[in-house]
C-alpha atoms as a PDB file:
ATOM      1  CA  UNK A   1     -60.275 135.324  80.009  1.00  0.00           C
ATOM      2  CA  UNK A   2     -59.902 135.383  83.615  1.00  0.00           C
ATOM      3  CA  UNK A   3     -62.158 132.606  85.284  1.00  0.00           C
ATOM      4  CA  UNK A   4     -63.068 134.860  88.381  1.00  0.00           C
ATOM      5  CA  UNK A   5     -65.097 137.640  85.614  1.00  0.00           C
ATOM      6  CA  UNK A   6     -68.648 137.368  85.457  1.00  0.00           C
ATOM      7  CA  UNK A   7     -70.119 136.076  82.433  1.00  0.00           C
ATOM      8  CA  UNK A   8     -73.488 137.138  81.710  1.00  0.00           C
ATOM      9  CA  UNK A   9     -75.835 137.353  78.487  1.00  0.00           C
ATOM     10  CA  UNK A  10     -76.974 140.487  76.938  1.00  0.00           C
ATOM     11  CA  UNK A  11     -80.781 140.100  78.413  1.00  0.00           C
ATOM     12  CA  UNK A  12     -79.251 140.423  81.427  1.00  0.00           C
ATOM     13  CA  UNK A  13     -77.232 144.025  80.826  1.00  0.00           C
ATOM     14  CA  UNK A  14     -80.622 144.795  79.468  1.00  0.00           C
ATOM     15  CA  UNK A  15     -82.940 144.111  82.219  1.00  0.00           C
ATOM     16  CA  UNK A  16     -80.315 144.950  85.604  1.00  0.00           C
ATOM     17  CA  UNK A  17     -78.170 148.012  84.420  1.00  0.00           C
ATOM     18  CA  UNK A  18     -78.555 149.774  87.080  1.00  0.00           C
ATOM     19  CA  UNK A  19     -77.632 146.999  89.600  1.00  0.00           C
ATOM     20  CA  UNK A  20     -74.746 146.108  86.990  1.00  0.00           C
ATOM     21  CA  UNK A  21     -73.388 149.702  87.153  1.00  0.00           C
ATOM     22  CA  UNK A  22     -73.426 149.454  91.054  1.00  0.00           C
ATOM     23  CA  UNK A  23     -71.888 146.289  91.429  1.00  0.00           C
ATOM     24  CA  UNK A  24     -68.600 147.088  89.058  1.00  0.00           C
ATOM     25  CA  UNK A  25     -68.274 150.189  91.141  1.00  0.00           C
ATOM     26  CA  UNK A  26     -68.358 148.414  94.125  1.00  0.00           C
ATOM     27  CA  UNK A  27     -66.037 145.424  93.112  1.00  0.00           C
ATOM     28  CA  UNK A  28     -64.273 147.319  90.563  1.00  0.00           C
ATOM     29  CA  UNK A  29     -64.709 143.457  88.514  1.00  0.00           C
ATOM     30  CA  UNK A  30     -65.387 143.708  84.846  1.00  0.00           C
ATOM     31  CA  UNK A  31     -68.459 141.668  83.190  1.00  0.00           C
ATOM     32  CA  UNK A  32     -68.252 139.875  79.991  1.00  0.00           C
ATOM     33  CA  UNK A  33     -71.224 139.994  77.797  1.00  0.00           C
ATOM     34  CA  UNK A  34     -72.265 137.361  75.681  1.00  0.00           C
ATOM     35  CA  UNK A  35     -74.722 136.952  72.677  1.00  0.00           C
ATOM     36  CA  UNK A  36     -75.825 134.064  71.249  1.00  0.00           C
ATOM     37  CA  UNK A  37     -73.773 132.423  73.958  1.00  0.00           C
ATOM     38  CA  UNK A  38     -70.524 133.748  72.475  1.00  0.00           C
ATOM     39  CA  UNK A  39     -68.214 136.491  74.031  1.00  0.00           C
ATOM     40  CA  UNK A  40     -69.062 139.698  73.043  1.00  0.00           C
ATOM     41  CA  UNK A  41     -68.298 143.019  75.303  1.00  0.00           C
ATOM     42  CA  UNK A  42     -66.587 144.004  78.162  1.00  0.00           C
ATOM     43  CA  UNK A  43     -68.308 146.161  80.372  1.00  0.00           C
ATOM     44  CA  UNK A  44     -65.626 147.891  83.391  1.00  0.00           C
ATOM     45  CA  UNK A  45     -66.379 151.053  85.886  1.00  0.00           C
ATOM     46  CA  UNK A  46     -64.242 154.124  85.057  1.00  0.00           C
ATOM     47  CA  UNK A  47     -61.941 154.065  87.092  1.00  0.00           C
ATOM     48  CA  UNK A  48     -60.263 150.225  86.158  1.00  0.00           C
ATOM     49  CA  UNK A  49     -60.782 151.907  82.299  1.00  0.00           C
ATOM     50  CA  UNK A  50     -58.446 154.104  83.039  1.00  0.00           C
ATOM     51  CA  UNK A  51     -55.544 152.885  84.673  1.00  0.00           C
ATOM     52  CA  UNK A  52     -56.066 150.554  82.180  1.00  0.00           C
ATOM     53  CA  UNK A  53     -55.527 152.988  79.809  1.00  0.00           C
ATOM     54  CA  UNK A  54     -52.688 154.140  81.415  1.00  0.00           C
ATOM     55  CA  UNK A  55     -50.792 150.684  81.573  1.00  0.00           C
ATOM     56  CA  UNK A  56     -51.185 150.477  78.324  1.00  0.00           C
ATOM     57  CA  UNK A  57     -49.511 153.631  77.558  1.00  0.00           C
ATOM     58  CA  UNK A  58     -46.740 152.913  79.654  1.00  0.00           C
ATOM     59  CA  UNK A  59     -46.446 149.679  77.710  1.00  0.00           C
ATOM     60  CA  UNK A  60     -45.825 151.376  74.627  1.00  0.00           C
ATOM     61  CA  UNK A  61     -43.468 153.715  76.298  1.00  0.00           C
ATOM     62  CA  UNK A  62     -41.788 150.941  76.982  1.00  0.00           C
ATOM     63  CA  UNK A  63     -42.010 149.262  73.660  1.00  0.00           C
ATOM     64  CA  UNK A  64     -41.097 152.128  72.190  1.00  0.00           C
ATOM     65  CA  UNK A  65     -37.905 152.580  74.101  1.00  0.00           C
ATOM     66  CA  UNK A  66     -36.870 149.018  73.622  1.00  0.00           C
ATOM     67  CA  UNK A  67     -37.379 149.728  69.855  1.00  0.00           C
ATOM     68  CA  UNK A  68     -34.624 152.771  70.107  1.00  0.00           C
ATOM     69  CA  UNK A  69     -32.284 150.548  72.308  1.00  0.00           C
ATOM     70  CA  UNK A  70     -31.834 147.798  69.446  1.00  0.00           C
ATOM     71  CA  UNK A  71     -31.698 150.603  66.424  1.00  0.00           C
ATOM     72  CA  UNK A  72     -28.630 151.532  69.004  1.00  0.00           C
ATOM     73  CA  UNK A  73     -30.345 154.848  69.503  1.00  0.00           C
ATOM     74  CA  UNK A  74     -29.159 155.790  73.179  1.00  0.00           C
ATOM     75  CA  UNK A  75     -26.876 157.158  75.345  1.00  0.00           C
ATOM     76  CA  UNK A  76     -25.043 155.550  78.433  1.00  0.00           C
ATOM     77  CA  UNK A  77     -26.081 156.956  81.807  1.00  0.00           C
ATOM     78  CA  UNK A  78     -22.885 158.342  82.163  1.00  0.00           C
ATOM     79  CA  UNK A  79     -22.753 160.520  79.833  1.00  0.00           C
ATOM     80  CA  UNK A  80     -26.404 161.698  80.687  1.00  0.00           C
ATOM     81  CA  UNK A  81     -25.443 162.785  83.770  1.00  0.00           C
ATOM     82  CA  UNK A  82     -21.947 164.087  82.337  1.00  0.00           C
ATOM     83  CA  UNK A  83     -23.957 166.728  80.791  1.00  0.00           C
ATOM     84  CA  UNK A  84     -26.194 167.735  83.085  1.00  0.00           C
ATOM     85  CA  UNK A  85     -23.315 168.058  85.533  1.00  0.00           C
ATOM     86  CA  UNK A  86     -22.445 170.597  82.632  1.00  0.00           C
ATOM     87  CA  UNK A  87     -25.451 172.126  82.223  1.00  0.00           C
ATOM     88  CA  UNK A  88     -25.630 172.728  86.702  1.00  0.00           C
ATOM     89  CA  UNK A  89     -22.207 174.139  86.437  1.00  0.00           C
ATOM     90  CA  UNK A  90     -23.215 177.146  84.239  1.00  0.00           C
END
Protein backbone atom coordinates (compact mmCIF):
# COMPACT_ATOMS: atom_id res chain seq x y z
CA UNK A 1 0.00 0.00 0.00
CA UNK A 2 1.28 3.27 -0.88
CA UNK A 3 2.11 5.36 2.37
CA UNK A 4 0.90 8.76 0.80
CA UNK A 5 -3.17 7.05 0.54
CA UNK A 6 -5.44 8.05 3.10
CA UNK A 7 -6.47 5.58 5.51
CA UNK A 8 -9.68 6.09 7.06
CA UNK A 9 -12.38 3.85 8.97
CA UNK A 10 -15.72 3.03 7.67
CA UNK A 11 -17.60 5.63 10.21
CA UNK A 12 -15.89 7.99 8.47
CA UNK A 13 -17.12 7.06 4.59
CA UNK A 14 -20.34 6.96 6.48
CA UNK A 15 -20.63 10.26 8.05
CA UNK A 16 -18.41 12.65 5.15
CA UNK A 17 -19.36 11.09 1.68
CA UNK A 18 -20.02 13.86 0.20
CA UNK A 19 -16.78 15.70 1.22
CA UNK A 20 -15.00 12.22 0.42
CA UNK A 21 -16.44 12.23 -3.15
CA UNK A 22 -15.14 15.89 -3.58
CA UNK A 23 -11.86 15.47 -2.32
CA UNK A 24 -10.87 12.23 -4.68
CA UNK A 25 -12.11 14.34 -7.52
CA UNK A 26 -10.10 17.02 -6.65
CA UNK A 27 -6.81 15.06 -5.81
CA UNK A 28 -7.64 12.24 -7.94
CA UNK A 29 -5.95 10.13 -4.47
CA UNK A 30 -7.67 6.93 -3.61
CA UNK A 31 -8.87 6.21 0.18
CA UNK A 32 -8.48 2.98 1.89
CA UNK A 33 -11.23 1.91 4.11
CA UNK A 34 -10.79 0.04 7.08
CA UNK A 35 -13.08 -2.01 9.49
CA UNK A 36 -12.31 -3.24 12.58
CA UNK A 37 -9.01 -1.50 11.99
CA UNK A 38 -8.13 -3.85 9.13
CA UNK A 39 -7.95 -2.92 5.34
CA UNK A 40 -10.97 -3.30 3.69
CA UNK A 41 -12.01 -1.15 0.38
CA UNK A 42 -10.66 1.06 -1.94
CA UNK A 43 -12.63 3.88 -2.76
CA UNK A 44 -11.07 5.98 -6.29
CA UNK A 45 -12.97 8.84 -8.54
CA UNK A 46 -13.82 7.61 -12.06
CA UNK A 47 -11.62 8.77 -13.87
CA UNK A 48 -8.18 7.02 -11.99
CA UNK A 49 -10.80 3.70 -12.25
CA UNK A 50 -10.47 3.81 -15.52
CA UNK A 51 -7.20 4.29 -16.80
CA UNK A 52 -6.73 1.92 -14.33
CA UNK A 53 -8.70 -0.28 -16.09
CA UNK A 54 -7.07 0.39 -19.06
CA UNK A 55 -3.42 -0.37 -17.79
CA UNK A 56 -4.51 -3.31 -16.85
CA UNK A 57 -5.72 -4.32 -20.14
CA UNK A 58 -2.73 -3.32 -21.78
CA UNK A 59 -0.94 -5.51 -19.27
CA UNK A 60 -2.57 -8.48 -20.42
CA UNK A 61 -2.04 -7.49 -23.96
CA UNK A 62 1.16 -7.63 -23.14
CA UNK A 63 1.16 -10.82 -21.21
CA UNK A 64 -0.59 -12.26 -23.68
CA UNK A 65 1.84 -11.48 -26.42
CA UNK A 66 4.80 -12.56 -24.40
CA UNK A 67 2.86 -15.88 -23.97
CA UNK A 68 2.76 -16.30 -28.06
CA UNK A 69 6.49 -15.18 -28.32
CA UNK A 70 7.80 -18.25 -26.12
CA UNK A 71 5.11 -20.90 -27.78
CA UNK A 72 7.33 -19.41 -30.90
CA UNK A 73 4.09 -18.10 -32.30
CA UNK A 74 5.35 -14.95 -34.37
CA UNK A 75 6.63 -13.55 -37.24
CA UNK A 76 9.87 -11.38 -37.76
CA UNK A 77 9.22 -7.75 -38.67
CA UNK A 78 10.56 -8.35 -41.85
CA UNK A 79 8.50 -10.40 -43.16
CA UNK A 80 5.48 -8.30 -41.77
CA UNK A 81 6.32 -5.63 -43.70
CA UNK A 82 7.39 -8.02 -46.72
CA UNK A 83 3.79 -8.59 -47.09
CA UNK A 84 2.28 -5.61 -46.74
CA UNK A 85 4.74 -4.23 -49.27
CA UNK A 86 2.77 -7.03 -51.24
CA UNK A 87 -0.42 -6.30 -50.32
CA UNK A 88 0.38 -1.98 -51.38
CA UNK A 89 1.68 -3.24 -54.62
CA UNK A 90 -1.68 -4.72 -55.81
Amino acid sequence: MNFSTQVKPISYLKSHAADIVKTLSETREPLVITQNGEAKLVVMDVQSYEEHEATLALLKVLALGNREIEKGHFRSATDVFADLDKEDAQ
